[in-house]
PDB file of N, CA and C in Angstrom:
ATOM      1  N   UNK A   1     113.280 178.853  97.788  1.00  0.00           N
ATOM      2  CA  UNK A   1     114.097 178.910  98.972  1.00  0.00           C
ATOM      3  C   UNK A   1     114.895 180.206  98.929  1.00  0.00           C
ATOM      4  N   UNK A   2     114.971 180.879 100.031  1.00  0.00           N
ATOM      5  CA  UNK A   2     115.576 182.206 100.480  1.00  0.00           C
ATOM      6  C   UNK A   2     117.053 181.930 100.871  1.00  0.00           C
ATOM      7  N   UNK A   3     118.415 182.319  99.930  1.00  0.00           N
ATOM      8  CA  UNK A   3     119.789 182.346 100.502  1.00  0.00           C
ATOM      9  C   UNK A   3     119.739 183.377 101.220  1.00  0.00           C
ATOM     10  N   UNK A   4     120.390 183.458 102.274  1.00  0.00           N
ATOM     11  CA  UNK A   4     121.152 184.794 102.868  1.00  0.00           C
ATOM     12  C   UNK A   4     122.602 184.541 103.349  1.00  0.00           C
ATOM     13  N   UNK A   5     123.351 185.493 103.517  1.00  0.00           N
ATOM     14  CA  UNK A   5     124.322 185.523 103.481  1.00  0.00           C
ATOM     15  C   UNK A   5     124.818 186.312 105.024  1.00  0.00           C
ATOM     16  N   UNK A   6     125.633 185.820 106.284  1.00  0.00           N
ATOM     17  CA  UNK A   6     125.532 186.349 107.258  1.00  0.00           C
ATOM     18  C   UNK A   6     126.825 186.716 107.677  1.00  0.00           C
ATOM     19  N   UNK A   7     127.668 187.817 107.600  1.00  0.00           N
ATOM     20  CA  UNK A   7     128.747 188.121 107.939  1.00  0.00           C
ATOM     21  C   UNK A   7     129.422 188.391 109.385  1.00  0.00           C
ATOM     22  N   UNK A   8     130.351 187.596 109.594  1.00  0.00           N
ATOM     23  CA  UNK A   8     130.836 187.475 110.874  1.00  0.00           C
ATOM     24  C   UNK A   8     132.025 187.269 110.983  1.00  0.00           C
ATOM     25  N   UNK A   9     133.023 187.936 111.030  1.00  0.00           N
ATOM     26  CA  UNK A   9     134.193 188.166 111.404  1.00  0.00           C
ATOM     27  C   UNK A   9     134.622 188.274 109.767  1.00  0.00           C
ATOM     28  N   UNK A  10     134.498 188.174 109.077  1.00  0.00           N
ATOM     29  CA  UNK A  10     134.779 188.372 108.073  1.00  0.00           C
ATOM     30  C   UNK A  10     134.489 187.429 107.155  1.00  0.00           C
ATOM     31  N   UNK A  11     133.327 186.214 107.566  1.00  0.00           N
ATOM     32  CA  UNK A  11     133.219 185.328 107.212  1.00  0.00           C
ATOM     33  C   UNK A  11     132.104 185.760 106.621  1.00  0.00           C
ATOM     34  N   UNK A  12     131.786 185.065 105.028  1.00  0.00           N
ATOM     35  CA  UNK A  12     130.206 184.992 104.716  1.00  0.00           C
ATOM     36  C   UNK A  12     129.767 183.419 104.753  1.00  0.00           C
ATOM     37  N   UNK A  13     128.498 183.463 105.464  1.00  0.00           N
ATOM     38  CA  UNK A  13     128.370 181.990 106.134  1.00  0.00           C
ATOM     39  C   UNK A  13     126.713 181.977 105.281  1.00  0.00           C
ATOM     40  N   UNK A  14     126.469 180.924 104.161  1.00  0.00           N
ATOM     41  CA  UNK A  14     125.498 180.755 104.237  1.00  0.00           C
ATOM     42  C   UNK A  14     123.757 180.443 104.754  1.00  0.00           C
ATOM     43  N   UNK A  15     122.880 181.129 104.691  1.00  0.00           N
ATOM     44  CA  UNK A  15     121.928 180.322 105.307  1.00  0.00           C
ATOM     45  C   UNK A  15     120.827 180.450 104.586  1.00  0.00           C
ATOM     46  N   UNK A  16     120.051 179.177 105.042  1.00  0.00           N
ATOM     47  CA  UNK A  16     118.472 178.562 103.934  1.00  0.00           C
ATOM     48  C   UNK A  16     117.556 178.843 104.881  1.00  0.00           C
ATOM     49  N   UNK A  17     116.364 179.798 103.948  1.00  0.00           N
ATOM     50  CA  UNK A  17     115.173 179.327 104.935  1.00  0.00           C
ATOM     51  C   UNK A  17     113.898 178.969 103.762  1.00  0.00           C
ATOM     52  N   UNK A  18     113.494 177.775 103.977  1.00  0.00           N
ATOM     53  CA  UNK A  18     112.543 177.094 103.117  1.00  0.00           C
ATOM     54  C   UNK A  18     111.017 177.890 103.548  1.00  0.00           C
ATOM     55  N   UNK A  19     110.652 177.990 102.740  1.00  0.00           N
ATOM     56  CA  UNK A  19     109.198 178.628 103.134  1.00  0.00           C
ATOM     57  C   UNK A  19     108.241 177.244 102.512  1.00  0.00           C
ATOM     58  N   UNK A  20     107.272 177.002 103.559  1.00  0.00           N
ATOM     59  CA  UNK A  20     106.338 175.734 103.000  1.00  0.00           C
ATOM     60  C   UNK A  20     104.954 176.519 103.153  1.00  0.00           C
ATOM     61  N   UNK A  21     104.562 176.965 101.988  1.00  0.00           N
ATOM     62  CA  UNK A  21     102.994 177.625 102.130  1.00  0.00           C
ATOM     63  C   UNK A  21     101.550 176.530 102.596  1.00  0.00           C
ATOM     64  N   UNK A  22     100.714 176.914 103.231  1.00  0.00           N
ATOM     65  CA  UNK A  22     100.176 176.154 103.448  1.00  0.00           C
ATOM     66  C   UNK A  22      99.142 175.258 102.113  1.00  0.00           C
ATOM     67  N   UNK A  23      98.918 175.859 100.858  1.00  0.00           N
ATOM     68  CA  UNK A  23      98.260 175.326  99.967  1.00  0.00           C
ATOM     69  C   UNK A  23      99.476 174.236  99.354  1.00  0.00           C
ATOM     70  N   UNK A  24     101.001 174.352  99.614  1.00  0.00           N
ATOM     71  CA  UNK A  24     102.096 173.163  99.047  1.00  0.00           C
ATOM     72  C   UNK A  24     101.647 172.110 100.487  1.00  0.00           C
ATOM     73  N   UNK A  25     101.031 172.200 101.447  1.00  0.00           N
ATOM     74  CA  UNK A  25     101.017 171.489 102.461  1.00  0.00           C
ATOM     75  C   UNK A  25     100.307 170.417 102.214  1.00  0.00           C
ATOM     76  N   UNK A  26      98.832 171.224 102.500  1.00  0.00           N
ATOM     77  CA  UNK A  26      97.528 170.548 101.111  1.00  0.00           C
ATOM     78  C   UNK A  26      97.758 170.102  99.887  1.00  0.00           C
ATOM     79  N   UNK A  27      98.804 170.126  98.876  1.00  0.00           N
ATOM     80  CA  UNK A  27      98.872 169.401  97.830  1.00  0.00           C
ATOM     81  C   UNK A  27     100.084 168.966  97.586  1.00  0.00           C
ATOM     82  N   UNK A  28     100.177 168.135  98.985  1.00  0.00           N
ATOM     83  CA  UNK A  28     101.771 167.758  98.786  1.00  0.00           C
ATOM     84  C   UNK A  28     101.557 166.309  97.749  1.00  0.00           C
ATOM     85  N   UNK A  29     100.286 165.264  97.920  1.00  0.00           N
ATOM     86  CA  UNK A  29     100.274 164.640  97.297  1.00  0.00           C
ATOM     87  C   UNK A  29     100.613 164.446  95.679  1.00  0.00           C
ATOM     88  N   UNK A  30     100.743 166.198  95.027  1.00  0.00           N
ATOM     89  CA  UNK A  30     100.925 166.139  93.707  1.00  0.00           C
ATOM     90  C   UNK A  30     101.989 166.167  93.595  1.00  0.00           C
ATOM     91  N   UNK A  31     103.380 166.449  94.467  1.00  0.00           N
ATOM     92  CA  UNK A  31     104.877 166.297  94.468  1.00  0.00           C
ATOM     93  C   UNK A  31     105.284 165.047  95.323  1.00  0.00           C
ATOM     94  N   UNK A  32     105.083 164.323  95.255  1.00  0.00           N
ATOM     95  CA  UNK A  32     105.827 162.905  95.727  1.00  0.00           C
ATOM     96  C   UNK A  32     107.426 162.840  96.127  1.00  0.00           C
ATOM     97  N   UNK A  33     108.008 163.838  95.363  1.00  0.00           N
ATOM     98  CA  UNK A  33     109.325 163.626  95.759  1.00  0.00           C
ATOM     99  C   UNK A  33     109.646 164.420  96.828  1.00  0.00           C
ATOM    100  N   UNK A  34     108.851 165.443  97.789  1.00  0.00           N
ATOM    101  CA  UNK A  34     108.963 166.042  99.071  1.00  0.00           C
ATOM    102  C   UNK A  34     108.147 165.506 100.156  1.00  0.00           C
ATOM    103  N   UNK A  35     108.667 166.076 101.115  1.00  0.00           N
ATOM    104  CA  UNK A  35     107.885 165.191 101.914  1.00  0.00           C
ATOM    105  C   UNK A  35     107.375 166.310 103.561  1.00  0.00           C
ATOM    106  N   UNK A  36     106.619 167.531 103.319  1.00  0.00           N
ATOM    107  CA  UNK A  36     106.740 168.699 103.659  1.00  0.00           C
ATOM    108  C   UNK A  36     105.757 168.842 105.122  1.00  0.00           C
ATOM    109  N   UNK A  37     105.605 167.356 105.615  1.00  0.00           N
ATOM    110  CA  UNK A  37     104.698 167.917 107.054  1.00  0.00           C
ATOM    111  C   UNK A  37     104.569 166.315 107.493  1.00  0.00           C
ATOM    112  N   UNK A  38     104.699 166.233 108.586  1.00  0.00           N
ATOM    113  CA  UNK A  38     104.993 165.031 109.701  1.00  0.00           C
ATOM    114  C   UNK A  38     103.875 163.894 108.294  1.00  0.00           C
ATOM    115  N   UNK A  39     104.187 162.965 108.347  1.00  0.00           N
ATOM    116  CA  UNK A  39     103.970 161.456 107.860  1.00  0.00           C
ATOM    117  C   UNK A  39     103.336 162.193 106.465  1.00  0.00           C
ATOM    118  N   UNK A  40     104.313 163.003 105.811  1.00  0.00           N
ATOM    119  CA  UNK A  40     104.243 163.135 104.388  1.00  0.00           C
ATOM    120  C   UNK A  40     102.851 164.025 104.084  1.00  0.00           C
ATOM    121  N   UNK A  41     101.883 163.722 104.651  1.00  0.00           N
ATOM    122  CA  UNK A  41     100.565 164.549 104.052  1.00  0.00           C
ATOM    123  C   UNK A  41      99.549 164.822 105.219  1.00  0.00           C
ATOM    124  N   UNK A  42      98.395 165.637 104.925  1.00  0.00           N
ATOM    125  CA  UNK A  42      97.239 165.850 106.355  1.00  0.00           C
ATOM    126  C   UNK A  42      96.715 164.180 106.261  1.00  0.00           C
ATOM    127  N   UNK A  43      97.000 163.436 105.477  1.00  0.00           N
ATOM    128  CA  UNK A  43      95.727 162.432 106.063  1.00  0.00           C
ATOM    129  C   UNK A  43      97.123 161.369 106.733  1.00  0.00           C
ATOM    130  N   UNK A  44      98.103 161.663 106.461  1.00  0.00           N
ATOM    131  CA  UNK A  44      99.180 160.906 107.834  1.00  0.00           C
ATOM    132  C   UNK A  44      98.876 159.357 107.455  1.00  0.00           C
ATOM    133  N   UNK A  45      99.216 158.820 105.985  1.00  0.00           N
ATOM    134  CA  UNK A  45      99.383 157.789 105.909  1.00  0.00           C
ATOM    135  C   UNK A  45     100.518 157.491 105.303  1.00  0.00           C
ATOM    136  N   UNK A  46     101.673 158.214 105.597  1.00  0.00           N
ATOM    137  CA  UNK A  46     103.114 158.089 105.453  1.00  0.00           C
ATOM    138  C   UNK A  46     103.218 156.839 104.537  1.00  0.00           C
ATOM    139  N   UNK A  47     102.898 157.436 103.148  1.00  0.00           N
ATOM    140  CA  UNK A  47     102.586 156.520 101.773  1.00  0.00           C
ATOM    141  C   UNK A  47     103.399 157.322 100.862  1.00  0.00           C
ATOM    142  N   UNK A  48     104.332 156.965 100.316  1.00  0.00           N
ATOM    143  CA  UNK A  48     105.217 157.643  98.855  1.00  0.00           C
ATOM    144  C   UNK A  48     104.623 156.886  98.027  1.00  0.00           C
ATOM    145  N   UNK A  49     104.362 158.335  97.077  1.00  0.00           N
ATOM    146  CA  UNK A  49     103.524 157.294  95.408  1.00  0.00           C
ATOM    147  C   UNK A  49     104.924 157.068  94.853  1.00  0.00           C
ATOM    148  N   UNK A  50     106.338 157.003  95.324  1.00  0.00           N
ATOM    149  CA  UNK A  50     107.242 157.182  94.326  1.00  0.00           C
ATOM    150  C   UNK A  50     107.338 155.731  94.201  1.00  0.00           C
ATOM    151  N   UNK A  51     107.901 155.467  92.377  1.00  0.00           N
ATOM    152  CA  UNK A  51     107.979 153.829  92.501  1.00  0.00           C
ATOM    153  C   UNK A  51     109.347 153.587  91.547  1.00  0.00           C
ATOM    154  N   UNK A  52     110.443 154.364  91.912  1.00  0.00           N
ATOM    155  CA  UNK A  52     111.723 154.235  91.573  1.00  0.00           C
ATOM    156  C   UNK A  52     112.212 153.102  92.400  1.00  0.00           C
ATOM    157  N   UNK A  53     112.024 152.370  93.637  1.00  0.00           N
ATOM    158  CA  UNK A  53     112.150 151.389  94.004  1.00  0.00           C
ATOM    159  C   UNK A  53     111.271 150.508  94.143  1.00  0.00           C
ATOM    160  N   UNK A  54     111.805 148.813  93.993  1.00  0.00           N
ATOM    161  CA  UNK A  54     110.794 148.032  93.782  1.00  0.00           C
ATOM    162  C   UNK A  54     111.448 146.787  94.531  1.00  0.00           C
ATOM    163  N   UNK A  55     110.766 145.706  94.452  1.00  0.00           N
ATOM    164  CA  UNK A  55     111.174 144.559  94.525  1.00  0.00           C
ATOM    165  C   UNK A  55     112.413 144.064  93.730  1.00  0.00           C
ATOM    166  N   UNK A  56     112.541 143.942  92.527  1.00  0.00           N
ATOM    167  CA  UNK A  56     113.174 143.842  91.914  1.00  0.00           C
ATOM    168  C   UNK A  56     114.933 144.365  92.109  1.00  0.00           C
ATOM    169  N   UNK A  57     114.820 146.004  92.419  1.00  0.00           N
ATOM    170  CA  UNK A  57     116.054 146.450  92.445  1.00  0.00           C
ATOM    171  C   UNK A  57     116.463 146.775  93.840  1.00  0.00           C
ATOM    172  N   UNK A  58     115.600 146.762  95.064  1.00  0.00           N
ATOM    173  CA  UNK A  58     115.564 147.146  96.564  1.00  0.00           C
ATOM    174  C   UNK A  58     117.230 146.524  96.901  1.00  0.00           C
ATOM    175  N   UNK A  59     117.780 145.700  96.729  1.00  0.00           N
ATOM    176  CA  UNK A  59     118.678 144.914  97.366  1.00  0.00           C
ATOM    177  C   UNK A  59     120.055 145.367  96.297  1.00  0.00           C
ATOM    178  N   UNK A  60     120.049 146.043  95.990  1.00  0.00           N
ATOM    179  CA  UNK A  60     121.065 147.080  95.224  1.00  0.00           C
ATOM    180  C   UNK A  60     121.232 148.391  95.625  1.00  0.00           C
ATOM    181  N   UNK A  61     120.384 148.747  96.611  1.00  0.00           N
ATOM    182  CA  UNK A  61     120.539 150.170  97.073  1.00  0.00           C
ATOM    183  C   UNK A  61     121.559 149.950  98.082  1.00  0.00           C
ATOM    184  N   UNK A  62     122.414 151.759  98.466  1.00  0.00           N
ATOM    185  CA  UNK A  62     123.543 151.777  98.793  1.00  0.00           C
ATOM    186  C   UNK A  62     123.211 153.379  99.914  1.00  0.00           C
ATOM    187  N   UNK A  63     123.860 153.803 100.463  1.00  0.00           N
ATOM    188  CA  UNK A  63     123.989 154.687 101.210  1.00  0.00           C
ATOM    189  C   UNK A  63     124.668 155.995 100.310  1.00  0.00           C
ATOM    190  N   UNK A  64     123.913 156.913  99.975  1.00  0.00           N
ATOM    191  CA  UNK A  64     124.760 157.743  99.466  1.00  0.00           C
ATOM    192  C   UNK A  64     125.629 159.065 100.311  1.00  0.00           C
ATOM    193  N   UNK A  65     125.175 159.254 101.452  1.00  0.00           N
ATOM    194  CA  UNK A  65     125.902 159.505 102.588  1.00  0.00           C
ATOM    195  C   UNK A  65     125.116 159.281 104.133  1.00  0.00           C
ATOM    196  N   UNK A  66     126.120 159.554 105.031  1.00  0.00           N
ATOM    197  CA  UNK A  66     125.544 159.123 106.388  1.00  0.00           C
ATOM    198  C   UNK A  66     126.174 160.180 107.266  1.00  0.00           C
ATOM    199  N   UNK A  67     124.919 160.626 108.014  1.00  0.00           N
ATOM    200  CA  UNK A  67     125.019 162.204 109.406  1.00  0.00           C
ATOM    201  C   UNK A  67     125.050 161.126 110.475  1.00  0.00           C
ATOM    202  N   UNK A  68     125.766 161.915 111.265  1.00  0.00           N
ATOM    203  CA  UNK A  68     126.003 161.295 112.369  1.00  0.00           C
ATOM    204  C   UNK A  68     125.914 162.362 113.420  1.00  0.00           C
ATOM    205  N   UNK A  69     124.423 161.974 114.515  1.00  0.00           N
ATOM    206  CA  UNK A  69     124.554 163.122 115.319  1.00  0.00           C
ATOM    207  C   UNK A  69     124.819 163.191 116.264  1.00  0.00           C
ATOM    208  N   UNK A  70     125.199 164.065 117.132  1.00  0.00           N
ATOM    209  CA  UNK A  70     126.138 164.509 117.997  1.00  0.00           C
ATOM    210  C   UNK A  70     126.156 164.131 119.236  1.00  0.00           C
ATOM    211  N   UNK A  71     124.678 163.571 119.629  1.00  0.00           N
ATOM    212  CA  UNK A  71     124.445 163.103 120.859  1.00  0.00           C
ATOM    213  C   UNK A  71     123.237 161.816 120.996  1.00  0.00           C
ATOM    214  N   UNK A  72     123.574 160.953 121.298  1.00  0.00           N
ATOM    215  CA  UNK A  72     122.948 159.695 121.461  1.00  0.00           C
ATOM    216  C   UNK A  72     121.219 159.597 121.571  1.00  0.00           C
ATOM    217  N   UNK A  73     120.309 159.008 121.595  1.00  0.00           N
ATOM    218  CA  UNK A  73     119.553 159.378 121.872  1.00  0.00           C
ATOM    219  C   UNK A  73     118.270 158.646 120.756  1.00  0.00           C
ATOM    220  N   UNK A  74     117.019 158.572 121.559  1.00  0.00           N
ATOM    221  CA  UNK A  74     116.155 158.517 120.376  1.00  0.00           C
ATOM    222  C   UNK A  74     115.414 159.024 119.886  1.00  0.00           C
ATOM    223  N   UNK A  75     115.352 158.793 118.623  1.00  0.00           N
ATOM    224  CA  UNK A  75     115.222 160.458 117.334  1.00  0.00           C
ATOM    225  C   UNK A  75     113.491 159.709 117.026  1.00  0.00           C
ATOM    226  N   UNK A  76     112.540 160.361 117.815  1.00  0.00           N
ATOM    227  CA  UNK A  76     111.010 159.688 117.375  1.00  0.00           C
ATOM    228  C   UNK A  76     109.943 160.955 116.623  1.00  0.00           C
ATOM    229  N   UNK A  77     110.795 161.451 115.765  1.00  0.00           N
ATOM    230  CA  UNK A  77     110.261 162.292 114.404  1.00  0.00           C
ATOM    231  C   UNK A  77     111.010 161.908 113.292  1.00  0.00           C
ATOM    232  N   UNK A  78     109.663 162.035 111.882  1.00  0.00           N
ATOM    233  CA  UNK A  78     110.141 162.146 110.726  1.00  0.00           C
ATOM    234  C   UNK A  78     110.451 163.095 109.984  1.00  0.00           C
ATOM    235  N   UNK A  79     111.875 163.049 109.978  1.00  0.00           N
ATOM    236  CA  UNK A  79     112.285 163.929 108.971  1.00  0.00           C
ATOM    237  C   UNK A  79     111.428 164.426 107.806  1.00  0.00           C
ATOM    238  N   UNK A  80     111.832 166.176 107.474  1.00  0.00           N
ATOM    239  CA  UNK A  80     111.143 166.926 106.408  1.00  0.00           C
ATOM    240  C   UNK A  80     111.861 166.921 105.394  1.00  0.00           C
ATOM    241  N   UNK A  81     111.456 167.110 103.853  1.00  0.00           N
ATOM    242  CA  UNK A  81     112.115 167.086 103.285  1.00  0.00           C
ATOM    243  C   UNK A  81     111.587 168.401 102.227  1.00  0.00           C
ATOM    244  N   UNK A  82     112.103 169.240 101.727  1.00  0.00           N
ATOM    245  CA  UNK A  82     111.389 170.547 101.266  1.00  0.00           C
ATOM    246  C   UNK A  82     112.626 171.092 100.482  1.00  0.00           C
ATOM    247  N   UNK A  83     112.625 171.208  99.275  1.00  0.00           N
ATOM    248  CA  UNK A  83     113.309 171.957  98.077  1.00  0.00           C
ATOM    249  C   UNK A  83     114.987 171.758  98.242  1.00  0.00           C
ATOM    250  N   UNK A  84     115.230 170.234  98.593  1.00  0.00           N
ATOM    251  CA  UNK A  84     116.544 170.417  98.386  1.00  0.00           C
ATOM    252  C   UNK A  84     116.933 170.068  99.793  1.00  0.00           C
ATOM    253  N   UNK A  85     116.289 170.628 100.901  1.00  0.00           N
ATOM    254  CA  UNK A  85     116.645 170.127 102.446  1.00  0.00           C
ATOM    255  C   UNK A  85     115.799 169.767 103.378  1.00  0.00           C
ATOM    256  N   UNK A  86     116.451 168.641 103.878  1.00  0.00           N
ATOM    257  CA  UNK A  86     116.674 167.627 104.865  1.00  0.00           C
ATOM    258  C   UNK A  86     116.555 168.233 106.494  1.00  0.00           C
ATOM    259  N   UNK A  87     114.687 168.511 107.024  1.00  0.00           N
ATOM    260  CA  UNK A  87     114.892 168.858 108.451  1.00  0.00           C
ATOM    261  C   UNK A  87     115.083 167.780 109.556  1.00  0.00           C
ATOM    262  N   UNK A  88     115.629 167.806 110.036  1.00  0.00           N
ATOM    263  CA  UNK A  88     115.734 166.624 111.275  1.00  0.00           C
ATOM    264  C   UNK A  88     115.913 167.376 112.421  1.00  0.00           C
ATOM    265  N   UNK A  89     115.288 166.629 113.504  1.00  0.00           N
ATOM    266  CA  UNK A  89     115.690 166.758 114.477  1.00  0.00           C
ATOM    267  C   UNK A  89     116.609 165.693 115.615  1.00  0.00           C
ATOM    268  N   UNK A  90     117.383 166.387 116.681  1.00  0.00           N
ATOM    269  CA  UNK A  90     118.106 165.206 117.314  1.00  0.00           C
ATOM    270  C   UNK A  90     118.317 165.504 118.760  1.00  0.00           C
ATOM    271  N   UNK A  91     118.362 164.740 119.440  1.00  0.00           N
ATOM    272  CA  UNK A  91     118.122 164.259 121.071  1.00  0.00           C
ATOM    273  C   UNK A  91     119.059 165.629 121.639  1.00  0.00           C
ATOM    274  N   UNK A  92     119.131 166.322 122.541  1.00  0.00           N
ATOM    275  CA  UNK A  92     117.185 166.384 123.368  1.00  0.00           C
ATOM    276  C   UNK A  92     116.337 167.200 122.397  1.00  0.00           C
ATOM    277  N   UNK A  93     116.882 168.424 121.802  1.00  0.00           N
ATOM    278  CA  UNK A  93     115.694 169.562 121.147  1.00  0.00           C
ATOM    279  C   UNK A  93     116.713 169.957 120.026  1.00  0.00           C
ATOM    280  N   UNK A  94     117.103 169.760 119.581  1.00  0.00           N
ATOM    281  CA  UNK A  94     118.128 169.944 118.162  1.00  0.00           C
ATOM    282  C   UNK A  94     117.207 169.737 116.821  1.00  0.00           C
ATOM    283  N   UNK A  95     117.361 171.109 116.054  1.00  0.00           N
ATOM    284  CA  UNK A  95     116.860 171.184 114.936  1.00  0.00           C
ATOM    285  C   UNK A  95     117.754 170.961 114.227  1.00  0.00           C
ATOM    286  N   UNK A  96     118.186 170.427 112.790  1.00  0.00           N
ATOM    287  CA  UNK A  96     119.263 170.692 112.063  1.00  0.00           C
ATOM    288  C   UNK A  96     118.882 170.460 110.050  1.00  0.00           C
ATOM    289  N   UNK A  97     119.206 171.167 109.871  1.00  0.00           N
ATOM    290  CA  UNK A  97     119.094 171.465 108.832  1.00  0.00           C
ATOM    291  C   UNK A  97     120.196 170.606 107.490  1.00  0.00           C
ATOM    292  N   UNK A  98     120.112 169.796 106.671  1.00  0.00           N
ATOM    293  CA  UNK A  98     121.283 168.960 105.843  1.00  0.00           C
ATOM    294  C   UNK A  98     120.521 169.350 104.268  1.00  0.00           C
ATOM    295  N   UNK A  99     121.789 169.407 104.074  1.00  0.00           N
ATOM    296  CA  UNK A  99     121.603 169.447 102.658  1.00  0.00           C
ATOM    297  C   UNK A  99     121.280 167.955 102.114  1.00  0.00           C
ATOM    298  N   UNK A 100     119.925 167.902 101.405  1.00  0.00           N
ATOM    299  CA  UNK A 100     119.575 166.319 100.730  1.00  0.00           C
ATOM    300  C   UNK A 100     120.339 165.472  99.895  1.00  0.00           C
ATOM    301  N   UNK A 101     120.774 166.350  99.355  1.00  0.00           N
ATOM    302  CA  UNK A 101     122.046 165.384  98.080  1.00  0.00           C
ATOM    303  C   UNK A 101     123.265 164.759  98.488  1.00  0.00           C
ATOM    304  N   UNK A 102     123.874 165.913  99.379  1.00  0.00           N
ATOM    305  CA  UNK A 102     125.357 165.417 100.430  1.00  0.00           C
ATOM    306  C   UNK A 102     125.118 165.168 101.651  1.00  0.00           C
ATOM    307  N   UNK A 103     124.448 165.457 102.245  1.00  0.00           N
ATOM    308  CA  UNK A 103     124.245 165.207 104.147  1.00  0.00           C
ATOM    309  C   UNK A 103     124.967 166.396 104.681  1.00  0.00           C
ATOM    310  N   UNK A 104     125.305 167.548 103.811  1.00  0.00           N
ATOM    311  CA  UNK A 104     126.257 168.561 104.367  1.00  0.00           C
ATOM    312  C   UNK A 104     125.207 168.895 105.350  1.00  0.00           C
ATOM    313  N   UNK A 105     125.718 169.390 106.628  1.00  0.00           N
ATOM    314  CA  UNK A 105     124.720 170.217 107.492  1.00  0.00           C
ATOM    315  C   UNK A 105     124.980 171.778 106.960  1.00  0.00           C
ATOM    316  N   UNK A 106     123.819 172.508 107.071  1.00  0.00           N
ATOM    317  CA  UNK A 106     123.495 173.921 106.820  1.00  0.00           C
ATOM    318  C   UNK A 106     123.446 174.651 107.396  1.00  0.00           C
ATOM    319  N   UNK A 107     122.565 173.802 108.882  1.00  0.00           N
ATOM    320  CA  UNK A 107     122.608 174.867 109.977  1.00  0.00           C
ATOM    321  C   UNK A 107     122.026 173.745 111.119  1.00  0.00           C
ATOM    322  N   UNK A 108     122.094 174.367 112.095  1.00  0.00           N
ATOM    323  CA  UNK A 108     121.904 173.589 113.428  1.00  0.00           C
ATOM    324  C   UNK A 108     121.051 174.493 115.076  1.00  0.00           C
ATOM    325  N   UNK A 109     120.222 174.304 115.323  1.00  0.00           N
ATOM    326  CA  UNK A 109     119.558 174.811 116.421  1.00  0.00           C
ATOM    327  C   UNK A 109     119.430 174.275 117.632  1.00  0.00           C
ATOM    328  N   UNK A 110     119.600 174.684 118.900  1.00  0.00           N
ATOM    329  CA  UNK A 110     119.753 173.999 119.902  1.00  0.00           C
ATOM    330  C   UNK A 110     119.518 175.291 120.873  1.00  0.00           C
ATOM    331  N   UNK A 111     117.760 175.371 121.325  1.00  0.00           N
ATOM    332  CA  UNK A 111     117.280 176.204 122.242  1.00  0.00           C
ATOM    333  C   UNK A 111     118.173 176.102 123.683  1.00  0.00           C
ATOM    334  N   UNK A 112     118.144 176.861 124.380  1.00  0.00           N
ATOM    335  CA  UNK A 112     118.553 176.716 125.818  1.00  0.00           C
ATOM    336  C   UNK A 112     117.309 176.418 126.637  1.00  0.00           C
ATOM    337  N   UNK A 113     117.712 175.195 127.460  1.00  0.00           N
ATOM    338  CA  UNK A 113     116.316 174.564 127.697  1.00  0.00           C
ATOM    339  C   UNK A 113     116.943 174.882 129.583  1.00  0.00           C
ATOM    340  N   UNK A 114     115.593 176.018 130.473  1.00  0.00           N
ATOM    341  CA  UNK A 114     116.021 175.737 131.523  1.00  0.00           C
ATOM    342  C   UNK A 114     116.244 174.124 132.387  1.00  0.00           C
ATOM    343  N   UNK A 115     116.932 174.420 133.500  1.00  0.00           N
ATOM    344  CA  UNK A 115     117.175 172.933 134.409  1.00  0.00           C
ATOM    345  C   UNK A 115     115.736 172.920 135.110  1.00  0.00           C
ATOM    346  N   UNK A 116     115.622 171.714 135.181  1.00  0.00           N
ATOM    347  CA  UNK A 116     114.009 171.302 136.092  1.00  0.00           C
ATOM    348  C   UNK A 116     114.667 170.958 137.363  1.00  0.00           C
TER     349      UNK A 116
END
């Protein structure tokens, strides 16, 4: 992952840009713990080999933080998940970028969409 650093008013404001090559795309199955293209892999059977949860301990899990986004709406994509961050998108065309560990947001996109 690429830091840069963007100065503005005197501010240095971080920013991430994840690069996902297309051969990590194709072998996402050998990293289980990312999740780097719509329903996890090309064959789109939105299947985690991960088996840190089970039957056993499922009903002990807890929220380790919670985003809350900005405008109502329903969110019908799955989130990316790639070296640390969390892509989502949110109602109407909002890209946003969270950090995976805290839910910090990183960055946030919101095209200007003409009026119909």
């Amino acid at each position: 992952m690429k830091i840069q650093l963007l100065t503005a008013l005197g501010c240095a404001v971080p920013l991430s840009f994840a690069q996902v090559p297309y051969q990590r795309i194709v072998g996402a199955d050998s990293n289980p713990s990312t999740w780097v293209t719509y329903s996890g892999n090309y064959q789109a059977q939105r299947f985690s080999q991960l088996d840190q949860i089970n039957r056993e301990n499922v009903a002990r899990l807890k929220p380790s933080w919670i985003y809350q986004m900005r405008n109502g709406g329903i969110v019908e994509t799955s989130p990316i998940v790639a070296d640390g961050v969390m892509y989502i998108t949110e109602p109407p065309s909002t890209a946003t970028a969270l950090d995976a560990r805290t839910g910090r947001p990183l960055w946030t996109y919101t095209p200007n969409i003409p009026p119909t």
